[in-house]
N, C-alpha and C. Protein backbone atom coordinates (compact mmCIF):
# COMPACT_ATOMS: atom_id res chain seq x y z
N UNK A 1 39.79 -4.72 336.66
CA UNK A 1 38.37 -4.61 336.87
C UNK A 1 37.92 -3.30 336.24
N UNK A 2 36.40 -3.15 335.15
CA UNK A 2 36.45 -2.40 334.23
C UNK A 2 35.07 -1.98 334.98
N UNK A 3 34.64 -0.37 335.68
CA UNK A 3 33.08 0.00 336.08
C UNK A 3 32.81 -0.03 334.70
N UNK A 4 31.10 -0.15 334.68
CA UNK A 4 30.45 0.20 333.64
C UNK A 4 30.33 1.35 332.98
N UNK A 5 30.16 1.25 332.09
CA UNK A 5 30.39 2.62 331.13
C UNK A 5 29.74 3.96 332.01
N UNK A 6 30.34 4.81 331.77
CA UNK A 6 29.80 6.01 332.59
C UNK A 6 29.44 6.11 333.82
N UNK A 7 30.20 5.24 334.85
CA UNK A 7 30.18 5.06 336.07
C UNK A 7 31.38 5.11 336.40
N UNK A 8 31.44 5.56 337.63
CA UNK A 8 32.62 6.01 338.81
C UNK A 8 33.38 5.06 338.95
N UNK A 9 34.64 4.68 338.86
CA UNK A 9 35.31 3.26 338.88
C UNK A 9 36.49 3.42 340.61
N UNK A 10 36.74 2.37 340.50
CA UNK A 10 38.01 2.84 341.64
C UNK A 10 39.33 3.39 341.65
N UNK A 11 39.94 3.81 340.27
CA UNK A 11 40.66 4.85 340.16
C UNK A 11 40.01 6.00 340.20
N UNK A 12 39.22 6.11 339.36
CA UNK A 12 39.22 7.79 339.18
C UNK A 12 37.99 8.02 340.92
N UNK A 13 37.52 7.33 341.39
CA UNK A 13 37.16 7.68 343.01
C UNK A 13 38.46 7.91 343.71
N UNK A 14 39.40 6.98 343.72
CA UNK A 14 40.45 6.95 344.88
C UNK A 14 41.30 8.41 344.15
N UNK A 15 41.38 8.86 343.05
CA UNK A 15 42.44 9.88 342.56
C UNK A 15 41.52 10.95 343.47
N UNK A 16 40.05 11.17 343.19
CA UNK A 16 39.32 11.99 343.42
C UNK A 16 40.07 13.04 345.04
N UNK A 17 40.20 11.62 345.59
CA UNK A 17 39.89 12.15 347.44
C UNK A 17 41.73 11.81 347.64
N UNK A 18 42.91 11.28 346.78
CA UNK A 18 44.11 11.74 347.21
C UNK A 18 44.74 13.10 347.18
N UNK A 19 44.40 13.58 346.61
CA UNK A 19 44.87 14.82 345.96
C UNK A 19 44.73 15.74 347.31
N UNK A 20 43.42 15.86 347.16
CA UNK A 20 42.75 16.35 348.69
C UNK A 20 43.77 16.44 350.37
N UNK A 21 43.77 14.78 350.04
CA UNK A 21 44.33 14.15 351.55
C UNK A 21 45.96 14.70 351.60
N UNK A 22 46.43 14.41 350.26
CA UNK A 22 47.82 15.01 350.29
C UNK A 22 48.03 16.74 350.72
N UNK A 23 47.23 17.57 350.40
CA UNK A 23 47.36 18.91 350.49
C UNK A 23 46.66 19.16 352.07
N UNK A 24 45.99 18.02 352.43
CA UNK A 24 45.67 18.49 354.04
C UNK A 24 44.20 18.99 353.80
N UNK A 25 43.59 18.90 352.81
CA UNK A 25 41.99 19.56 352.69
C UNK A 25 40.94 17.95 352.99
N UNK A 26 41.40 17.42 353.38
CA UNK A 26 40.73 15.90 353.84
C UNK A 26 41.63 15.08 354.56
N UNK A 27 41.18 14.66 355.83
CA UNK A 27 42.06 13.63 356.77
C UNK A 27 42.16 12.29 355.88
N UNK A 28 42.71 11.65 356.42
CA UNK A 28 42.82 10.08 355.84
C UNK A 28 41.55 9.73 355.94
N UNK A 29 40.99 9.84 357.29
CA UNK A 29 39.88 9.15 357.48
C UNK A 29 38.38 9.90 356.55
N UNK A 30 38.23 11.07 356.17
CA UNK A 30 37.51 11.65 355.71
C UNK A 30 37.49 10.94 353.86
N UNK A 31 39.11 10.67 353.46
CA UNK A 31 39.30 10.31 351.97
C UNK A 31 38.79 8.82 352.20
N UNK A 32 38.89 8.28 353.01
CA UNK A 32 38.37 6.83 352.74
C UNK A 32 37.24 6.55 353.29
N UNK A 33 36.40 7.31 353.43
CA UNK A 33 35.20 6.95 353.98
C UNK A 33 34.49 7.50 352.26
N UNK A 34 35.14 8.88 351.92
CA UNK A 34 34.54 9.18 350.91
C UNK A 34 34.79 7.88 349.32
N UNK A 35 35.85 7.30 349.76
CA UNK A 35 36.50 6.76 348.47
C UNK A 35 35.16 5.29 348.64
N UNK A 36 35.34 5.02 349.87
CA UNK A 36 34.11 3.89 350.18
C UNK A 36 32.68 4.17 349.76
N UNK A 37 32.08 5.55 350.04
CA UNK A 37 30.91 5.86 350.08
C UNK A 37 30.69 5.54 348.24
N UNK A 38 32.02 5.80 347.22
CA UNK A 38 32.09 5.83 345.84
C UNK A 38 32.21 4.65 345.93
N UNK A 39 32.75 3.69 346.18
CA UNK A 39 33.22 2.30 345.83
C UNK A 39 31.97 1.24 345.71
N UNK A 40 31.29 1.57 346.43
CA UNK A 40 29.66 0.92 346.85
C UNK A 40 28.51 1.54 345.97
N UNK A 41 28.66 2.03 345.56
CA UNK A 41 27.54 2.54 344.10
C UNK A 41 28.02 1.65 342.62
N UNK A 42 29.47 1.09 342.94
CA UNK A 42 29.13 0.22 341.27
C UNK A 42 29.92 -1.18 341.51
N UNK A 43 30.67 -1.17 343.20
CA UNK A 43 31.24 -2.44 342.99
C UNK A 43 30.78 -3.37 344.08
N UNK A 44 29.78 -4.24 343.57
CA UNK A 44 28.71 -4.98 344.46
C UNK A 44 29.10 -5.72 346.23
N UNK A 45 30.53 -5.65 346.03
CA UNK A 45 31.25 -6.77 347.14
C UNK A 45 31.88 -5.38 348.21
N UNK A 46 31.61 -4.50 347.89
CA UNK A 46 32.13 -3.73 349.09
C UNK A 46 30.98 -3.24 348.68
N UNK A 47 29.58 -3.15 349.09
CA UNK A 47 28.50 -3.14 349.73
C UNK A 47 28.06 -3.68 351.09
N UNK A 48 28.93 -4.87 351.32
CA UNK A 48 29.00 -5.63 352.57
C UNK A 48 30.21 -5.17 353.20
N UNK A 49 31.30 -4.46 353.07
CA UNK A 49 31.92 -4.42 353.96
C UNK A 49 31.46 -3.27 354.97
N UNK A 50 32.03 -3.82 356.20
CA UNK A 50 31.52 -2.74 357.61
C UNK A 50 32.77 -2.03 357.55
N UNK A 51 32.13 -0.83 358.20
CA UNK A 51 33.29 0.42 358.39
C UNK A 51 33.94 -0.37 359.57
């Protein structure tokens, strides 16, 4: 699955907030709320999912 050009895709969101979570500067729950909050700006079907 390819985001549109010059948009946030779900690798480079999910790399964004592991890095983080691994060193302890973000809980799990903090990286995936953030990786979600990114995921829903370009990929239409997790717009509907509930936390």
């Amino acid at each position: 699955m390819v985001a549109p050009s010059g948009e946030t895709n779900g690798y480079s969101a999910l790399d964004a907030v592991l890095s983080p979570m691994l060193n302890g500067d973000l809980t799990a729950q903090e990286a995936a709320d953030s990786w979600q909050a990114a995921l829903v700006t370009w990929y239409e079907p997790a717009q509907n999912c509930s936390k």
